[in-house]
C-alpha atoms as a PDB file:
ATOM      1  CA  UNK A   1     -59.282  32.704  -0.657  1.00  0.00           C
ATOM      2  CA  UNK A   2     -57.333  29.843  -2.166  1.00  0.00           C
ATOM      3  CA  UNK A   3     -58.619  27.641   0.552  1.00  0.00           C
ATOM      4  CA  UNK A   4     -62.296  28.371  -0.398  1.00  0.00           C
ATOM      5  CA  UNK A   5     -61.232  27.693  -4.610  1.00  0.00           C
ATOM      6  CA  UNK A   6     -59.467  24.519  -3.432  1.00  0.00           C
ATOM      7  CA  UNK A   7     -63.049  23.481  -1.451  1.00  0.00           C
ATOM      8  CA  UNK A   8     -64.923  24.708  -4.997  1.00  0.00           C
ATOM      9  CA  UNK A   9     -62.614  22.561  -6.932  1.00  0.00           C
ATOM     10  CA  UNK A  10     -63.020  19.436  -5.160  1.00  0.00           C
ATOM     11  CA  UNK A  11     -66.658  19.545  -4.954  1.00  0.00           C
ATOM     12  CA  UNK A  12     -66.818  19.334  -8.475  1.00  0.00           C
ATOM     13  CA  UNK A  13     -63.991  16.895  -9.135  1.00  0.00           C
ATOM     14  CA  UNK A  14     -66.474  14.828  -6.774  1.00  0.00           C
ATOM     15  CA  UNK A  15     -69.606  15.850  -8.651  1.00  0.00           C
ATOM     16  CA  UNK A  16     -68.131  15.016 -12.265  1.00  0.00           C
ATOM     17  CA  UNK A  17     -65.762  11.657 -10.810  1.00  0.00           C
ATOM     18  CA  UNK A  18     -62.477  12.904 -11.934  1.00  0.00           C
ATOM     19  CA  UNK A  19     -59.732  14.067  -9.442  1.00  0.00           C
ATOM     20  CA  UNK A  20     -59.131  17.733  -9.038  1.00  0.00           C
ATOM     21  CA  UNK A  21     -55.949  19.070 -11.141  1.00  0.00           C
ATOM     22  CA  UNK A  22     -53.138  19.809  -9.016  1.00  0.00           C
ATOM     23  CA  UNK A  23     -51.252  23.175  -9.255  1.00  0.00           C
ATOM     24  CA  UNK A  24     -48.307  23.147 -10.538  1.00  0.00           C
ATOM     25  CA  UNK A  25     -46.476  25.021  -7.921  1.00  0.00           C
ATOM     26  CA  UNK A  26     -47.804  22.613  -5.674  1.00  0.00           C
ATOM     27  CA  UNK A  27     -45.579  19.625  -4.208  1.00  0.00           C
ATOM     28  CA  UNK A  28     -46.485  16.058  -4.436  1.00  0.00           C
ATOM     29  CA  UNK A  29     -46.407  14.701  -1.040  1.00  0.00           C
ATOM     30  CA  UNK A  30     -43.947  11.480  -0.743  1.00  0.00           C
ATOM     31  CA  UNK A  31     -44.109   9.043   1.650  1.00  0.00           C
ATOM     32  CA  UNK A  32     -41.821   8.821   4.750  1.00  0.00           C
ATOM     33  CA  UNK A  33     -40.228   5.746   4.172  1.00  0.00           C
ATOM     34  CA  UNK A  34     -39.956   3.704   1.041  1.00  0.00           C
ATOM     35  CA  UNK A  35     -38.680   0.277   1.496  1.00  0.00           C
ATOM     36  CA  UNK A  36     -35.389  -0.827  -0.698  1.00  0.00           C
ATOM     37  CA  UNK A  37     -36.299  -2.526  -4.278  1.00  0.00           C
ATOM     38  CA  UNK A  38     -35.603  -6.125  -4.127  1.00  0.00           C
ATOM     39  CA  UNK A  39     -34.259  -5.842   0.122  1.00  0.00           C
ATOM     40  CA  UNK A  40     -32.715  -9.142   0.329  1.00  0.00           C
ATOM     41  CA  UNK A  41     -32.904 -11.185   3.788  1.00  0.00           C
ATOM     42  CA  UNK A  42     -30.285 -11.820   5.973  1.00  0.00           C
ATOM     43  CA  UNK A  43     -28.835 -15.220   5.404  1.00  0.00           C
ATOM     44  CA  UNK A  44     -27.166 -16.658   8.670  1.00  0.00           C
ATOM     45  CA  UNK A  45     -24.991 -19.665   8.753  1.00  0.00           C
ATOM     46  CA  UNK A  46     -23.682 -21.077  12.451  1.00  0.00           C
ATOM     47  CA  UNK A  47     -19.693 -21.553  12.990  1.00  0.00           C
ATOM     48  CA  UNK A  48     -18.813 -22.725  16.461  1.00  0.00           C
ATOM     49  CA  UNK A  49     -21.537 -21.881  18.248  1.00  0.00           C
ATOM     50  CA  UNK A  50     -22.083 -18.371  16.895  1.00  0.00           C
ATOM     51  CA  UNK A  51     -24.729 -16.792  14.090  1.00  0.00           C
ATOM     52  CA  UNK A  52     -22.500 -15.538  11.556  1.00  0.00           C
ATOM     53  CA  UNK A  53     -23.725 -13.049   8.688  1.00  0.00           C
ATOM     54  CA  UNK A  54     -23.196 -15.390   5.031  1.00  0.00           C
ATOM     55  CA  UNK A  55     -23.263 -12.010   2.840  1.00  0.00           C
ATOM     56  CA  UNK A  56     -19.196 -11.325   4.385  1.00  0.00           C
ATOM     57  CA  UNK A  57     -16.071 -12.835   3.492  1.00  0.00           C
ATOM     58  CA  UNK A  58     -14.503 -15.709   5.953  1.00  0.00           C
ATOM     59  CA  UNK A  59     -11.882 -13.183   7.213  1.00  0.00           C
ATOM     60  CA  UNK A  60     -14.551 -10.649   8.196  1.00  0.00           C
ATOM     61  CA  UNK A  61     -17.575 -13.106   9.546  1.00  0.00           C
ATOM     62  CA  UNK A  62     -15.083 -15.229  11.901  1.00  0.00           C
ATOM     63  CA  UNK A  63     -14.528 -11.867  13.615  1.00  0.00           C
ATOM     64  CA  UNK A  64     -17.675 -12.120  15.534  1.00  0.00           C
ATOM     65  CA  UNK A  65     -16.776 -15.326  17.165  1.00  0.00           C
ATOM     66  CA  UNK A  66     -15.475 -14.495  20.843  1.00  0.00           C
ATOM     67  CA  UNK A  67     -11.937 -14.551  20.764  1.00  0.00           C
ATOM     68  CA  UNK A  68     -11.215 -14.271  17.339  1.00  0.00           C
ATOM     69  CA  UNK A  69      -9.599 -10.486  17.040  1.00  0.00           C
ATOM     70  CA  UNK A  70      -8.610  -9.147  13.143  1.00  0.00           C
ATOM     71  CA  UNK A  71      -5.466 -10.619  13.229  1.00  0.00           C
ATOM     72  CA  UNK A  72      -6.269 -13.591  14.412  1.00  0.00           C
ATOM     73  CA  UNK A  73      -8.673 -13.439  11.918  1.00  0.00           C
ATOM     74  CA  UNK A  74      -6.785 -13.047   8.974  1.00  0.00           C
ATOM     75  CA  UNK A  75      -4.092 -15.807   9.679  1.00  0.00           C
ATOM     76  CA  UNK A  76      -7.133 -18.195   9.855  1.00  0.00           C
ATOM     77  CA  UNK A  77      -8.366 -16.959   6.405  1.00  0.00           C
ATOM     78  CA  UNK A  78      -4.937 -17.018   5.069  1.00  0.00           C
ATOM     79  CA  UNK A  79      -4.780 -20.803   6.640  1.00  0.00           C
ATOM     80  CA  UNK A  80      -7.597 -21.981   5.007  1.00  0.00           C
ATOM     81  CA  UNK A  81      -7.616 -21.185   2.029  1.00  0.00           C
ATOM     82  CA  UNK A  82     -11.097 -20.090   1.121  1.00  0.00           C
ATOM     83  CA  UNK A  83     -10.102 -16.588   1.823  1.00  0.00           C
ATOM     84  CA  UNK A  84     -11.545 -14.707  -0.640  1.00  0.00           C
ATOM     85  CA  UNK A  85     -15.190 -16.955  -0.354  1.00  0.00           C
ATOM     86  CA  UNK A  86     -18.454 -15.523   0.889  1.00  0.00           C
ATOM     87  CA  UNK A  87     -19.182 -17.460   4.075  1.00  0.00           C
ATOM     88  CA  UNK A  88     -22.759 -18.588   2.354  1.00  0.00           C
ATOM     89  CA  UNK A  89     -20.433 -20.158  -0.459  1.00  0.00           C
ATOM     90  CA  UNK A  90     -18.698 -22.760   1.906  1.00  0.00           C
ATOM     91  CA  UNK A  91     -19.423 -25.958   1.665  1.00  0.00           C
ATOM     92  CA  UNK A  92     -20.404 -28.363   4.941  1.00  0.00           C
ATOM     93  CA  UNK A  93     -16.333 -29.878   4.768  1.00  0.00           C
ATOM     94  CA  UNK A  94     -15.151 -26.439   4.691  1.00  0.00           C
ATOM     95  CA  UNK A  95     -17.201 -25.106   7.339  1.00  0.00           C
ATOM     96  CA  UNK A  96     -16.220 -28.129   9.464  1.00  0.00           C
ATOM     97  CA  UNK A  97     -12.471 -27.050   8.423  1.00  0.00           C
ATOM     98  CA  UNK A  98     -12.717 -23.784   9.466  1.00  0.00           C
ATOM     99  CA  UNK A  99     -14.356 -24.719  12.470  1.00  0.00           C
ATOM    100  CA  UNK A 100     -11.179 -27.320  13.224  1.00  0.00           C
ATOM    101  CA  UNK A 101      -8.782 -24.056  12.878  1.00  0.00           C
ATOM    102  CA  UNK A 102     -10.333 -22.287  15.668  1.00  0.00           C
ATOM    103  CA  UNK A 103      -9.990 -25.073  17.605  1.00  0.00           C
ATOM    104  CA  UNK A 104      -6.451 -25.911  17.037  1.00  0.00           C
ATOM    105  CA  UNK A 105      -4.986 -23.126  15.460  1.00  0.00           C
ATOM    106  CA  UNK A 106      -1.161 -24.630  16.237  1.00  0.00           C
ATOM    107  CA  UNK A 107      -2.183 -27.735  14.308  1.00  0.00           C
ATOM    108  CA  UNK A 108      -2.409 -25.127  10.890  1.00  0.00           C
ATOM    109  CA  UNK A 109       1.090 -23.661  11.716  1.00  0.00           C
ATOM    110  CA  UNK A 110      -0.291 -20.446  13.242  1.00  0.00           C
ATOM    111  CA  UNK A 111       2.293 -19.007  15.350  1.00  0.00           C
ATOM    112  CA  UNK A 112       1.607 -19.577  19.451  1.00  0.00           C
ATOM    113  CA  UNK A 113       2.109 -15.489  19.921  1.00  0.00           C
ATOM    114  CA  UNK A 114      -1.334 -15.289  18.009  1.00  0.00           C
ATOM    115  CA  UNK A 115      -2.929 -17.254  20.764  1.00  0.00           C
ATOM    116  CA  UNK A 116      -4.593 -16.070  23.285  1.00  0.00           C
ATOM    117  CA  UNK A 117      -3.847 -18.486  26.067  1.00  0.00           C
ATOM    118  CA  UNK A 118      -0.008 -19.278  26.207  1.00  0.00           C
ATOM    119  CA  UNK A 119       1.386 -21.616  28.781  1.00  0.00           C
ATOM    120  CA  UNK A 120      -1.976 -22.655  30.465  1.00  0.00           C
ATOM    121  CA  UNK A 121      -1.087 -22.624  33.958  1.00  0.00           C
ATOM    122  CA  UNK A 122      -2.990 -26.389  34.334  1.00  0.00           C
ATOM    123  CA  UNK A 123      -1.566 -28.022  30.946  1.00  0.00           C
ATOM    124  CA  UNK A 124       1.762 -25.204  30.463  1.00  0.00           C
ATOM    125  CA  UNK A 125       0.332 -25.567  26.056  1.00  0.00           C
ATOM    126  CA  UNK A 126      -0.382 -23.138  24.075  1.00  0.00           C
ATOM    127  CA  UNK A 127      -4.086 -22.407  23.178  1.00  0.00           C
ATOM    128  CA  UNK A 128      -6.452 -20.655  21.828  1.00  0.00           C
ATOM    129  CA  UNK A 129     -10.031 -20.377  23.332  1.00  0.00           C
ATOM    130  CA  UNK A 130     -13.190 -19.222  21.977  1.00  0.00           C
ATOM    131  CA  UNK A 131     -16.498 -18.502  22.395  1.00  0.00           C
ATOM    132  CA  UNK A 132     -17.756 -20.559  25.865  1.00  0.00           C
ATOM    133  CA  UNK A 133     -14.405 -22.044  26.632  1.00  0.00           C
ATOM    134  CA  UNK A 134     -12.938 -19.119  26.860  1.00  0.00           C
ATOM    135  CA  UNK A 135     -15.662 -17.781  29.782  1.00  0.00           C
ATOM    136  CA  UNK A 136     -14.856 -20.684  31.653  1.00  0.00           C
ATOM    137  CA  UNK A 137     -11.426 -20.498  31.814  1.00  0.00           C
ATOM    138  CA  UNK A 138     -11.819 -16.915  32.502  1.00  0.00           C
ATOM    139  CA  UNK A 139     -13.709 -17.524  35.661  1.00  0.00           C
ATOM    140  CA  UNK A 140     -11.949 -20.521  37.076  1.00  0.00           C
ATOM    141  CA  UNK A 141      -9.153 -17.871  36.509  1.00  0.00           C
ATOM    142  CA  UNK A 142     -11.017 -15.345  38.756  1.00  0.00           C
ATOM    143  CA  UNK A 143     -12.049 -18.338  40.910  1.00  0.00           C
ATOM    144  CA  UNK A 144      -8.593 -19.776  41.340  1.00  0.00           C
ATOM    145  CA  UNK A 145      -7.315 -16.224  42.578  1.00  0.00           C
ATOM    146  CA  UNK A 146     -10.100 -15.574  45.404  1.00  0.00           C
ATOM    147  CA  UNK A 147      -9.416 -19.374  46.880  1.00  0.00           C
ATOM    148  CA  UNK A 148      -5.604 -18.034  46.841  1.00  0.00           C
ATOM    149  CA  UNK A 149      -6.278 -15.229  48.244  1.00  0.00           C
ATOM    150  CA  UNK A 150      -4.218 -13.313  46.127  1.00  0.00           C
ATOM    151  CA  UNK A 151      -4.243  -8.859  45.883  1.00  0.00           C
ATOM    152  CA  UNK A 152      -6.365  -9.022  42.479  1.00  0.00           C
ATOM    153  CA  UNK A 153      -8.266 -11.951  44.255  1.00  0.00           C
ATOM    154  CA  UNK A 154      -9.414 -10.024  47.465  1.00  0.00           C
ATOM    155  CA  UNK A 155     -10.330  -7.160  45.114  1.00  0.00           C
ATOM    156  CA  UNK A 156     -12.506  -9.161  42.661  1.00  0.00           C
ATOM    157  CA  UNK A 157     -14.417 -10.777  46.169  1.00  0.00           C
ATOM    158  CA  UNK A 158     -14.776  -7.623  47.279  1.00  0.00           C
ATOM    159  CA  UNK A 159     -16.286  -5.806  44.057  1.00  0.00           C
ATOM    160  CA  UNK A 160     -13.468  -3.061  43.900  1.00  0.00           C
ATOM    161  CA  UNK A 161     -11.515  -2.456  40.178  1.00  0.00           C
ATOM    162  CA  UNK A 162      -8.328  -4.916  40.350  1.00  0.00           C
ATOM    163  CA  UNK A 163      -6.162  -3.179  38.153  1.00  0.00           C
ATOM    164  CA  UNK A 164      -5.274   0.318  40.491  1.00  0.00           C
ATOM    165  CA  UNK A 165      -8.028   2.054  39.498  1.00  0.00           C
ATOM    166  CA  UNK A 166      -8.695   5.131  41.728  1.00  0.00           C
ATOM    167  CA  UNK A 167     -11.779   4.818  44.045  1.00  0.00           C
ATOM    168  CA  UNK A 168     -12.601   7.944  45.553  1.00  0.00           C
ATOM    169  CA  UNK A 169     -14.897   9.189  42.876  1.00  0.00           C
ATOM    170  CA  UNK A 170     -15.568   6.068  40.581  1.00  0.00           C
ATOM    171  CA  UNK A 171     -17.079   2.565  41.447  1.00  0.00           C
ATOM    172  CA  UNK A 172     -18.893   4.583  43.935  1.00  0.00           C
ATOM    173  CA  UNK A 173     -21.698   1.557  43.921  1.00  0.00           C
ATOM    174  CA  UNK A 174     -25.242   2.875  46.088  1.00  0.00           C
ATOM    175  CA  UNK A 175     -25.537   1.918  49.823  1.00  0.00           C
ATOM    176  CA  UNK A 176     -21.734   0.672  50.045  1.00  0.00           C
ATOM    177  CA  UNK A 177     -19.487   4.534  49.789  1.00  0.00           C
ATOM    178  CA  UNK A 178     -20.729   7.166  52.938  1.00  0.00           C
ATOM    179  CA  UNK A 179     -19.985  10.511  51.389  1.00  0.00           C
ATOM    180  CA  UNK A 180     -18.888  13.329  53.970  1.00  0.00           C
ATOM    181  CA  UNK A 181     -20.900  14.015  56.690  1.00  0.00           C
ATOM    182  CA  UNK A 182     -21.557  17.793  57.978  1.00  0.00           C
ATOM    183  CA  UNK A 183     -21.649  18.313  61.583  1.00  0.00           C
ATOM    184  CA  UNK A 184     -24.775  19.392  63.480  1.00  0.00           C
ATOM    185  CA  UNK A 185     -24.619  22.295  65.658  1.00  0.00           C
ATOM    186  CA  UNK A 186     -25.036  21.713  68.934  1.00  0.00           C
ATOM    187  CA  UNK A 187     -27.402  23.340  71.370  1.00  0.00           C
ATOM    188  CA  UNK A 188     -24.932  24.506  73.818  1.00  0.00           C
ATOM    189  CA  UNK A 189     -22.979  26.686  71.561  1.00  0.00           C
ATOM    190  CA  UNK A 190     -26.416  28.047  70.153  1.00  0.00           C
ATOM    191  CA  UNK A 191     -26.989  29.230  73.469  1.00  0.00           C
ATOM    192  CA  UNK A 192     -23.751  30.713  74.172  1.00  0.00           C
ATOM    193  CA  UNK A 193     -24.240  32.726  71.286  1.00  0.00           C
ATOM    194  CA  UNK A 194     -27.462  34.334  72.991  1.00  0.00           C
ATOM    195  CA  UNK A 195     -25.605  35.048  76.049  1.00  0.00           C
ATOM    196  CA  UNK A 196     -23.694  37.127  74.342  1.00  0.00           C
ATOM    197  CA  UNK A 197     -26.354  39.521  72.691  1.00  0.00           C
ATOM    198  CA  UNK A 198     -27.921  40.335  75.952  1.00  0.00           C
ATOM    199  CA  UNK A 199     -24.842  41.382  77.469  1.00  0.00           C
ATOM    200  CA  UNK A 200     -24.314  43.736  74.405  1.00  0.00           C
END
């Protein structure tokens, strides 16, 4: 019944040109998404070699540079001394400044246990790497230790976990592992067995 009054109403809504009054009991419909009043865009300013968000403070943005950790982080905010800035507030000297930490961090009087390569086997300084230096050194580290021939060496060659892992159930990589094999039955027992029936 109230779908045939709804029909009746709307029909005449149409035939007069005004739209049919709503019930009161009955709920507006919103719709599924409604976009943010005044949704700002993401501003994005580049510090050594990485897209950093310019709504964050310094001490929170340089985090997403490889090889900068929190603390690391925070010394080079305290170092700088644009700590409490927006990153989108820095100016092009101050960018280039902070950029010049990361480099050299020992230059700013940040302690050498922050670093994250101490006594470079090559050099024997203290550095800190980031962002593409620090995946080279990382795999002329890996490559240095196969041509040695080395236990973690042999196992990095070889694809197996280096650091004593165990490898009966995990690292199980398809084609390499053979699982446990059943054995067949062979025909000569089978037909033992039948020997045995007709004599019973």
């Amino acid at each position: 019944m109230k779908r045939m009054e709804k029909k009746i109403a709307k029909k005449a809504a149409e035939k007069t040109g005004q739209p049919a009054e709503k019930k009161k009991d009955e709920k507006e419909k919103k719709p599924a998404y409604k976009p943010a009043e005044g949704a700002r865009q993401k501003i994005i300013i580049r510090v050594a070699d990485t897209n950093l968000d310019a709504d964050r403070k310094v001490g929170r943005a340089i985090m997403e540079v490889k090889g900068v950790g929190p603390m690391f982080a925070n010394a080079v905010a305290n170092v700088c001394g644009f700590k409490e800035k927006l990153i989108k507030e820095l100016a092009d000297d101050e960018i280039k400044k902070l950029e010049d930490i990361l480099a050299s961090p020992s230059k700013y009087g940040i302690p050498a246990w922050m670093l994250n390569r101490r006594g470079d086997p090559q050099t024997g300084e203290d550095r800190h790497l980031i962002v593409s230096n620090l995946d080279f050194a990382r795999t002329m580290d890996i490559n240095e230790m196969k041509k040695l021939k080395t236990y973690k060496g042999v196992r990095h060659a070889s694809g197996l976990p280096v650091r004593g892992q165990r490898t009966r159930s995990s690292f199980r990589i398809k084609g390499r592992t053979v699982g446990v094999q059943r054995k067949k039955e062979e025909p000569a027992k089978a037909g033992a067995g039948a020997k045995k029936e007709e004599k019973k």
